[in-house]
C-alpha atoms as a PDB file:
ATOM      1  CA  UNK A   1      68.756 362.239 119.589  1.00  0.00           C
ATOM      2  CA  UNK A   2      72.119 364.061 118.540  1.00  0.00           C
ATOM      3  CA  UNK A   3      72.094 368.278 118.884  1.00  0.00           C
ATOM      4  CA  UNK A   4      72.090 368.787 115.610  1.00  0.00           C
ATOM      5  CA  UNK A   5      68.084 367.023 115.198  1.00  0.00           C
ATOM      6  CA  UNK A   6      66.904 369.443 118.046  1.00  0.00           C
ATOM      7  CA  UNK A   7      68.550 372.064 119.122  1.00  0.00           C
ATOM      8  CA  UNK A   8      65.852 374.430 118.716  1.00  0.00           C
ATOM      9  CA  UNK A   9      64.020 372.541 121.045  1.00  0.00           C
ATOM     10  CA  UNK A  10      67.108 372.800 123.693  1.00  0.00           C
ATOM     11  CA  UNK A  11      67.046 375.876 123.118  1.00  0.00           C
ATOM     12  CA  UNK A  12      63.210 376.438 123.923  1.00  0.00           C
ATOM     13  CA  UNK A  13      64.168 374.242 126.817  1.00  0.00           C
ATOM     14  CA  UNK A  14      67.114 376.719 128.377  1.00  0.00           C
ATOM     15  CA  UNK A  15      64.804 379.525 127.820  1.00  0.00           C
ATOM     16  CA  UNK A  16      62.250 378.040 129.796  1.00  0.00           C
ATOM     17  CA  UNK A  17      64.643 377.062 132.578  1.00  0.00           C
ATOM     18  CA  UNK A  18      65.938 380.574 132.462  1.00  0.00           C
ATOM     19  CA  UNK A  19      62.328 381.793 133.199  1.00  0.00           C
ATOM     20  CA  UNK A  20      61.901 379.966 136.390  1.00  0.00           C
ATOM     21  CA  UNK A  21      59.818 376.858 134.976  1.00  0.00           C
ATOM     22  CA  UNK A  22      59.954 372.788 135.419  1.00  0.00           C
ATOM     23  CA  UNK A  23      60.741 371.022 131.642  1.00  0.00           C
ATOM     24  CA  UNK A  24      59.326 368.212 130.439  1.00  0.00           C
ATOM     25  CA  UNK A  25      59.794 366.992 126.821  1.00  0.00           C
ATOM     26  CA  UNK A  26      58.067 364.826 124.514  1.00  0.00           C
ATOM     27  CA  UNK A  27      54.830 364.317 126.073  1.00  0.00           C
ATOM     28  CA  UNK A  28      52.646 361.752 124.442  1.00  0.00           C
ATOM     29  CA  UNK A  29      48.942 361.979 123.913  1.00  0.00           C
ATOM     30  CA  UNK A  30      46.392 360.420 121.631  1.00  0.00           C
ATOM     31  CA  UNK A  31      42.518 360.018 121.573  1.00  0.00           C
ATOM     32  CA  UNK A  32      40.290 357.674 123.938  1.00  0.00           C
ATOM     33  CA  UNK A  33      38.941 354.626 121.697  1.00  0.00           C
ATOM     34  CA  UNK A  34      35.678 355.945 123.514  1.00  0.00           C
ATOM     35  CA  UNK A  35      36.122 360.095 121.755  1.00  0.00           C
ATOM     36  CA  UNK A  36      33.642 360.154 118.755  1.00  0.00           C
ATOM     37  CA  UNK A  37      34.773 359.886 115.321  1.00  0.00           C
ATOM     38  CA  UNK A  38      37.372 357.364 116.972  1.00  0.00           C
ATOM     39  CA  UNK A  39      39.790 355.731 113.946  1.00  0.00           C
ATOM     40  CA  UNK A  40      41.786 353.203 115.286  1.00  0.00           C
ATOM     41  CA  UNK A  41      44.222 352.963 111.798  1.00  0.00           C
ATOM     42  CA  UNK A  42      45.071 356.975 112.271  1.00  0.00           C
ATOM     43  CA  UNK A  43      44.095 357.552 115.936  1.00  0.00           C
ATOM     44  CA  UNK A  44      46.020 354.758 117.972  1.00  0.00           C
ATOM     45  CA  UNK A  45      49.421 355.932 116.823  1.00  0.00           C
ATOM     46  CA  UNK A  46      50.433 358.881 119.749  1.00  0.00           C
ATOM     47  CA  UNK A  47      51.992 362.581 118.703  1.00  0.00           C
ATOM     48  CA  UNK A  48      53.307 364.684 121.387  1.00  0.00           C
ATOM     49  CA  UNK A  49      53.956 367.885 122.788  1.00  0.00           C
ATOM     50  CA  UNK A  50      57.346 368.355 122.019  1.00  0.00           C
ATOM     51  CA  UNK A  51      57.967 370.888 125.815  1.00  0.00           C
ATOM     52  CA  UNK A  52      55.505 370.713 128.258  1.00  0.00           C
ATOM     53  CA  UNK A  53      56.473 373.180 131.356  1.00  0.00           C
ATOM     54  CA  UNK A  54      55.131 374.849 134.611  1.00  0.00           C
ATOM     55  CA  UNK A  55      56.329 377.541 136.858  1.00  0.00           C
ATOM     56  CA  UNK A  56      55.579 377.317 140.219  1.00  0.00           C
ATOM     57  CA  UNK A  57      54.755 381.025 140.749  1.00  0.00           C
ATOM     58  CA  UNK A  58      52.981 381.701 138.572  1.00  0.00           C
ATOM     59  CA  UNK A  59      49.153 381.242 138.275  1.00  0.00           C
ATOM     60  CA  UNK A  60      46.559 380.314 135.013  1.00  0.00           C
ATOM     61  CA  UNK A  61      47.502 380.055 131.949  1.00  0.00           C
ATOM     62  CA  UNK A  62      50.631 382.012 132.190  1.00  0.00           C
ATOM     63  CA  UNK A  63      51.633 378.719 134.732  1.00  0.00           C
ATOM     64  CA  UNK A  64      51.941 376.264 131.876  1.00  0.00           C
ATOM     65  CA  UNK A  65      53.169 376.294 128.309  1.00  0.00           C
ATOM     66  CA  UNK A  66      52.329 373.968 125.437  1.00  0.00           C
ATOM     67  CA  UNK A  67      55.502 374.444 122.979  1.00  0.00           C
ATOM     68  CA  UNK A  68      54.896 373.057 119.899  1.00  0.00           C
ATOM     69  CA  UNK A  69      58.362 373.318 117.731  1.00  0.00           C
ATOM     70  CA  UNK A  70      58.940 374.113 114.068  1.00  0.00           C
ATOM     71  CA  UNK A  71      62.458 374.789 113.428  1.00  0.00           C
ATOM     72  CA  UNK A  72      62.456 374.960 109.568  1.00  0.00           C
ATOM     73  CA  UNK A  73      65.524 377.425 107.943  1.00  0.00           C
ATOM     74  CA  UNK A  74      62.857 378.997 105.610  1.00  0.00           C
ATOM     75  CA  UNK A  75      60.673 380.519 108.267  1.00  0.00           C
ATOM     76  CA  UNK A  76      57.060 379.981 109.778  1.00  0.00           C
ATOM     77  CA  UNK A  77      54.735 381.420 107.209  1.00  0.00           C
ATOM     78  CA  UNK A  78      50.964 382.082 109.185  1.00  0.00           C
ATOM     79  CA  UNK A  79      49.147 383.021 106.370  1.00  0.00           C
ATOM     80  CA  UNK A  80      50.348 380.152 104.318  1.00  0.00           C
ATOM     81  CA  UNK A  81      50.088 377.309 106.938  1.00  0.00           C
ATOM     82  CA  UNK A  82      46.324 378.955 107.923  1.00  0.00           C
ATOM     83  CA  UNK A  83      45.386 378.099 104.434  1.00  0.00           C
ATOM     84  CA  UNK A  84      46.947 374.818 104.024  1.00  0.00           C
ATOM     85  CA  UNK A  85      44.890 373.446 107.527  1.00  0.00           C
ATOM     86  CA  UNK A  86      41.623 375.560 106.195  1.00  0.00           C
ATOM     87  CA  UNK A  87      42.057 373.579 102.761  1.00  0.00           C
ATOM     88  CA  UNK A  88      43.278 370.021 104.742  1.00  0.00           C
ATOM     89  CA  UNK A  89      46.530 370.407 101.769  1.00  0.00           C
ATOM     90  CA  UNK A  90      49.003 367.915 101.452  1.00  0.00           C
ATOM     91  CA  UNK A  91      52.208 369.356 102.373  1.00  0.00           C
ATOM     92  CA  UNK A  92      55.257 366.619 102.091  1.00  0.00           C
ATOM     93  CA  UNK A  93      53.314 363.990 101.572  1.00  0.00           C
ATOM     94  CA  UNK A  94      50.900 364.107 104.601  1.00  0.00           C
ATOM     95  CA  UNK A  95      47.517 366.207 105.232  1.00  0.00           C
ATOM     96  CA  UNK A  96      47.614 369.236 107.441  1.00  0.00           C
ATOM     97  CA  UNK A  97      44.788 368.633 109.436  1.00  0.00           C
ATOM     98  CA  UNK A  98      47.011 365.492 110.681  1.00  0.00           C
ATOM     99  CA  UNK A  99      50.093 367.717 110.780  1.00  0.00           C
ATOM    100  CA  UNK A 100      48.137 370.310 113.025  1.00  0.00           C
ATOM    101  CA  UNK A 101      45.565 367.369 114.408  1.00  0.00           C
ATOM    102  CA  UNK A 102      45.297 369.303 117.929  1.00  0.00           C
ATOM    103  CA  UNK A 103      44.421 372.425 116.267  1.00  0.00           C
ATOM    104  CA  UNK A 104      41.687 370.535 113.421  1.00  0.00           C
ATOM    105  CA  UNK A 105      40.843 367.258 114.820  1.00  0.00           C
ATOM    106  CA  UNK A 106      38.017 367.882 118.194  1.00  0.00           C
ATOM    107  CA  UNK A 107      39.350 364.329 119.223  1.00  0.00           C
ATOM    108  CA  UNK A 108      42.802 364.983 119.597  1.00  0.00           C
ATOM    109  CA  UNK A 109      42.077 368.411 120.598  1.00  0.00           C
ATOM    110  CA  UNK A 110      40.474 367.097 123.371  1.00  0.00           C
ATOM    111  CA  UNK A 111      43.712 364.762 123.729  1.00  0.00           C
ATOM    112  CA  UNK A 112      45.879 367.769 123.838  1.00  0.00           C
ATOM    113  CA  UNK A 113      44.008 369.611 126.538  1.00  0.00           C
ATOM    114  CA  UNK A 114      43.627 366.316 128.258  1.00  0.00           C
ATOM    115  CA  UNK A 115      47.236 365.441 128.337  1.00  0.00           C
ATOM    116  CA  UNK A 116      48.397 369.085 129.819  1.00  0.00           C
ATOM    117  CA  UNK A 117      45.797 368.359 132.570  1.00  0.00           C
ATOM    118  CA  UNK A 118      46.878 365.025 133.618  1.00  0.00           C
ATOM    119  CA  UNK A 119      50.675 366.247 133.573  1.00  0.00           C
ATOM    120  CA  UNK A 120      50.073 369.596 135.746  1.00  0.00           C
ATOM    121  CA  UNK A 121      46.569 369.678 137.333  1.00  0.00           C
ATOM    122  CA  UNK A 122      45.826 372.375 135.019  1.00  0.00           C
ATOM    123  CA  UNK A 123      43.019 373.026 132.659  1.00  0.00           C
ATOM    124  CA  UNK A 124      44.725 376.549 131.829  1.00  0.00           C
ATOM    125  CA  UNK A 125      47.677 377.018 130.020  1.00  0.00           C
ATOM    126  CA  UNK A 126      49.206 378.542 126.403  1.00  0.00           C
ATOM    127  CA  UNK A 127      49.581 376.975 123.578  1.00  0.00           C
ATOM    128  CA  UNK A 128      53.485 378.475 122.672  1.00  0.00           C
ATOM    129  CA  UNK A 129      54.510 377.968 119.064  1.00  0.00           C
ATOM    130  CA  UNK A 130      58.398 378.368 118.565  1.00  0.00           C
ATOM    131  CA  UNK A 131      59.757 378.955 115.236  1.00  0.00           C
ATOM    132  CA  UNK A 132      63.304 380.094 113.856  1.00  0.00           C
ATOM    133  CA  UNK A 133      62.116 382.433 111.977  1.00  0.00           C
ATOM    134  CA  UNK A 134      58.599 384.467 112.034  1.00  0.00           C
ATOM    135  CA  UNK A 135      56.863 385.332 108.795  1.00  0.00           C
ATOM    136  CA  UNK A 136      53.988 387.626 108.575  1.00  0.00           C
ATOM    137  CA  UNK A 137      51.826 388.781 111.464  1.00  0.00           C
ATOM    138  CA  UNK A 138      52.198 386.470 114.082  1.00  0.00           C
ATOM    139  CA  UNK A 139      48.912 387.990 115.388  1.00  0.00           C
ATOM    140  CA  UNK A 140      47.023 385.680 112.695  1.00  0.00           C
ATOM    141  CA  UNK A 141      47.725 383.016 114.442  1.00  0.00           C
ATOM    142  CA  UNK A 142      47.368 383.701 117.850  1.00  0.00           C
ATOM    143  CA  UNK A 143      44.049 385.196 117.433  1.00  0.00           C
ATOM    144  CA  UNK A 144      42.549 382.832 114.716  1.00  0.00           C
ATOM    145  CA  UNK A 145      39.577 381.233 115.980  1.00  0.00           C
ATOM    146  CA  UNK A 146      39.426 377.645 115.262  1.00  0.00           C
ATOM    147  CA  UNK A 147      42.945 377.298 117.321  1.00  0.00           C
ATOM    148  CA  UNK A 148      41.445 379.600 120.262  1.00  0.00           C
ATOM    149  CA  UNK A 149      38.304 377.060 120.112  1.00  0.00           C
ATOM    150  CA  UNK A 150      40.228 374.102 119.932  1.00  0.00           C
ATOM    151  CA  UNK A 151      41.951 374.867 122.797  1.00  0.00           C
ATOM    152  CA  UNK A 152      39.179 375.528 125.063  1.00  0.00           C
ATOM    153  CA  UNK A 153      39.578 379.334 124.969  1.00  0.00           C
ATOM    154  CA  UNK A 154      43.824 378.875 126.332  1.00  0.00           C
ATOM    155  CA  UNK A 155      45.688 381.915 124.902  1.00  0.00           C
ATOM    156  CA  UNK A 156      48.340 381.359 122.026  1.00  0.00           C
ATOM    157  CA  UNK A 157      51.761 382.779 121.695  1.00  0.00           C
ATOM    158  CA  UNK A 158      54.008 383.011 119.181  1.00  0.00           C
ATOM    159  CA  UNK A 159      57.973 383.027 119.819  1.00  0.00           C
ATOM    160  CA  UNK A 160      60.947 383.185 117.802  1.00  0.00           C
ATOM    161  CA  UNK A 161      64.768 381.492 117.908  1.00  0.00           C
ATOM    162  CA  UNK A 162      66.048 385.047 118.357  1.00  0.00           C
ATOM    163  CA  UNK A 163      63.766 385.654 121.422  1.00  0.00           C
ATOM    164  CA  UNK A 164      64.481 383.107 123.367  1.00  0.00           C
ATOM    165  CA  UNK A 165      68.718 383.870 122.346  1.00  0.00           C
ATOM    166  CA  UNK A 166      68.375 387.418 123.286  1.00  0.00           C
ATOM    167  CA  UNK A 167      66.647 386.380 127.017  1.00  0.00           C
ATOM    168  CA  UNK A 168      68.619 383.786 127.513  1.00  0.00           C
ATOM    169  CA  UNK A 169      71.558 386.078 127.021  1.00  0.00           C
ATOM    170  CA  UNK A 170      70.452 388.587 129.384  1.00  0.00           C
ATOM    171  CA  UNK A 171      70.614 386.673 132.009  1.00  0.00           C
ATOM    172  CA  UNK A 172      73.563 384.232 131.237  1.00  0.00           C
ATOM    173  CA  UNK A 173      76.924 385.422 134.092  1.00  0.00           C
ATOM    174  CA  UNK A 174      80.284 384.643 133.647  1.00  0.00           C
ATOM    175  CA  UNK A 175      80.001 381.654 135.414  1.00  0.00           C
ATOM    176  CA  UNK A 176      80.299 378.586 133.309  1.00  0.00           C
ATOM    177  CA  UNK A 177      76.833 377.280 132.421  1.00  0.00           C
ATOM    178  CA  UNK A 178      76.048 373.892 133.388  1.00  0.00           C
ATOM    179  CA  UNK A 179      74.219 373.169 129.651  1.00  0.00           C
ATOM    180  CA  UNK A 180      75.474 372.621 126.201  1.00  0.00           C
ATOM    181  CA  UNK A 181      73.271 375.658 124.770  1.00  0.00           C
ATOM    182  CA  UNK A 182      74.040 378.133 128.262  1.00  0.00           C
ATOM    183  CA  UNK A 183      77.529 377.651 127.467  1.00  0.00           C
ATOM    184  CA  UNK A 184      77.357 377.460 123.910  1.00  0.00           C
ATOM    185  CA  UNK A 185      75.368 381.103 124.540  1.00  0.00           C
ATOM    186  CA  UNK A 186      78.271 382.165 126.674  1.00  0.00           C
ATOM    187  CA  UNK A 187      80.874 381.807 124.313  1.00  0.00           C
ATOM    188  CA  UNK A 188      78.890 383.800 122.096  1.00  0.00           C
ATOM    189  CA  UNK A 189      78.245 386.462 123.990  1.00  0.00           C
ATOM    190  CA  UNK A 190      81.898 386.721 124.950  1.00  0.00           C
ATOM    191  CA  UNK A 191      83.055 386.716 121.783  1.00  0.00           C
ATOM    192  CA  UNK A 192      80.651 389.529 120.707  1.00  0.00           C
ATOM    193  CA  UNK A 193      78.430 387.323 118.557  1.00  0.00           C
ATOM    194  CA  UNK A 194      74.607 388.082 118.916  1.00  0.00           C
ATOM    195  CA  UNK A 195      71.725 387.535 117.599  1.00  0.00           C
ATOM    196  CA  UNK A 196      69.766 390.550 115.565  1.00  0.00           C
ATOM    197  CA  UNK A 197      66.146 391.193 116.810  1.00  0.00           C
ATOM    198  CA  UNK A 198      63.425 390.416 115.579  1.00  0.00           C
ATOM    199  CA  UNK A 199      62.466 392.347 111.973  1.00  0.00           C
ATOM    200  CA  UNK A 200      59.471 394.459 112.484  1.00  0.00           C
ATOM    201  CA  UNK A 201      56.233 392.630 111.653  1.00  0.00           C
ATOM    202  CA  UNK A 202      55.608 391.906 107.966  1.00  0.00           C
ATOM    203  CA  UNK A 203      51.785 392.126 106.907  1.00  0.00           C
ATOM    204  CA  UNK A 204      52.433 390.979 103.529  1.00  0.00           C
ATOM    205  CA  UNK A 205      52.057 387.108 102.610  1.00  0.00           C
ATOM    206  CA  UNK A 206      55.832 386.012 101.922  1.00  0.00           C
ATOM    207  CA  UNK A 207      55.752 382.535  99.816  1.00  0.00           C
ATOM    208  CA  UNK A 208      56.571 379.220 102.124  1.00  0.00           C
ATOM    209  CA  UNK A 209      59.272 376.622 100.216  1.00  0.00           C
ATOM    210  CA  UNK A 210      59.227 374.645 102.690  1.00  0.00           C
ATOM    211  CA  UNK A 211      57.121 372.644 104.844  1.00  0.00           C
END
C-alpha cells in the first residue's frame, strides 16, 4: 500500500509508538459459523482492525487500543453517522450496520472482542476511533450506548489527526527519525510548520458530504 492510501493510519501508528506501545496492523476477524444469526454469503468474508496495540506498562483497558481509522477530508460527523447506523442507511452504496458491523452486528461484535483477546490476552481494552477531522461532540459517541454494549462495557475514545501531530511533535529531538512520518514531522517542525489545535467542541449538527 503506497503513503498516500494510509498515511493517517502511519500516522496513528507513530503516535502509538511514541506512547510506549507494540503495533500491529490490519488484524482480521470475522464470526464463528457456530455465532447465531450466522450468514455465510455476508459473514465469511473477514474486516479488520485497522491498529491493534498494547503497552506493556500499562494495565486494563488503558493496555490495549482498538483503532478503527476514518481519514475522510470532510470530517467525522457523530451525530450524522449515529443516525445513519440507528436507521441501517445506505451510505456509498453499502448499509451502515455492515460499515459499523462491530458496533451493530452481536456476531461480529463478539468477533471484535474475540479477536483483541486472542491477539493480547486481554478482555479489556478501548475502542480508539481516529479521524482527521472531529465534528460535533465527540462525547456522543463515546458515551452512546449500543457501542458501550457492544463492546462488552470497553471505554471509547475519540482522537483527531491534529492530536496525534501535536504529541508526536512534542516528543520528536533533533535526531533524525528512523520513520517516514517522524521525519516527515521533523522537517515540519523545523521549518516552523504546525498543526492548529483542535477547534473547541461544536454542539451543533454540521451536514456530512461525504461518507
Amino acid at each position: 500500500m503506497s503513503q498516500k492510501e494510509d498515511i493517517l493510519e502511519q500516522i496513528v501508528e507513530e503516535y502509538l509508538r511514541h506512547q510506549g506501545f507494540f503495533v500491529q496492523r490490519n488484524v482480521k476477524y470475522k464470526p464463528n459459523r457456530l455465532d447465531e444469526g450466522y450468514e455465510s454469503k455476508s459473514d465469511s468474508v473477514p474486516s479488520d482492525i485497522d491498529v491493534l496495540a498494547i503497552h506493556p506498562l500499562r494495565s486494563g483497558a488503558d493496555s490495549v487500543l482498538a483503532v478503527n481509522i476514518k481519514s475522510w477530508q470532510s470530517g467525522f460527523n457523530f451525530k450524522t453517522v449515529i443516525a445513519e447506523i440507528e436507521n441501517n442507511m445506505r451510505v456509498a452504496g453499502r448499509s451502515s450496520e455492515r460499515r459499523y458491523r462491530e458496533f451493530a452486528i452481536p456476531r461480529w461484535s463478539l468477533a471484535f472482542r474475540s479477536a483483541i483477546q486472542n491477539a493480547t490476552g486481554s478482555k479489556l481494552f478501548t475502542h480508539v476511533l481516529a479521524v482527521t477531522l472531529a465534528k460535533g461532540d465527540p462525547t456522543l459517541w463515546e458515551q452512546y450506548g449500543p457501542f458501550r454494549e457492544a463492546m462488552a462495557g470497553n471505554p471509547l475514545k475519540v482522537v483527531t489527526l491534529s492530536d496525534m501531530v501535536l504529541a508526536i511533535e512534542e516528543r520528536l529531538t533533533t535526531t533524525p527519525a528512523a520513520t517516514d512520518i517522524g521525519r516527515t514531522l521533523q522537517l515540519f517542525k523545523a521549518a516552523g510548520l504546525r498543526p492548529r489545535p483542535s477547534p473547541p467542541v461544536q454542539t451543533t449538527d454540521v451536514p456530512d458530504d461525504e461518507k
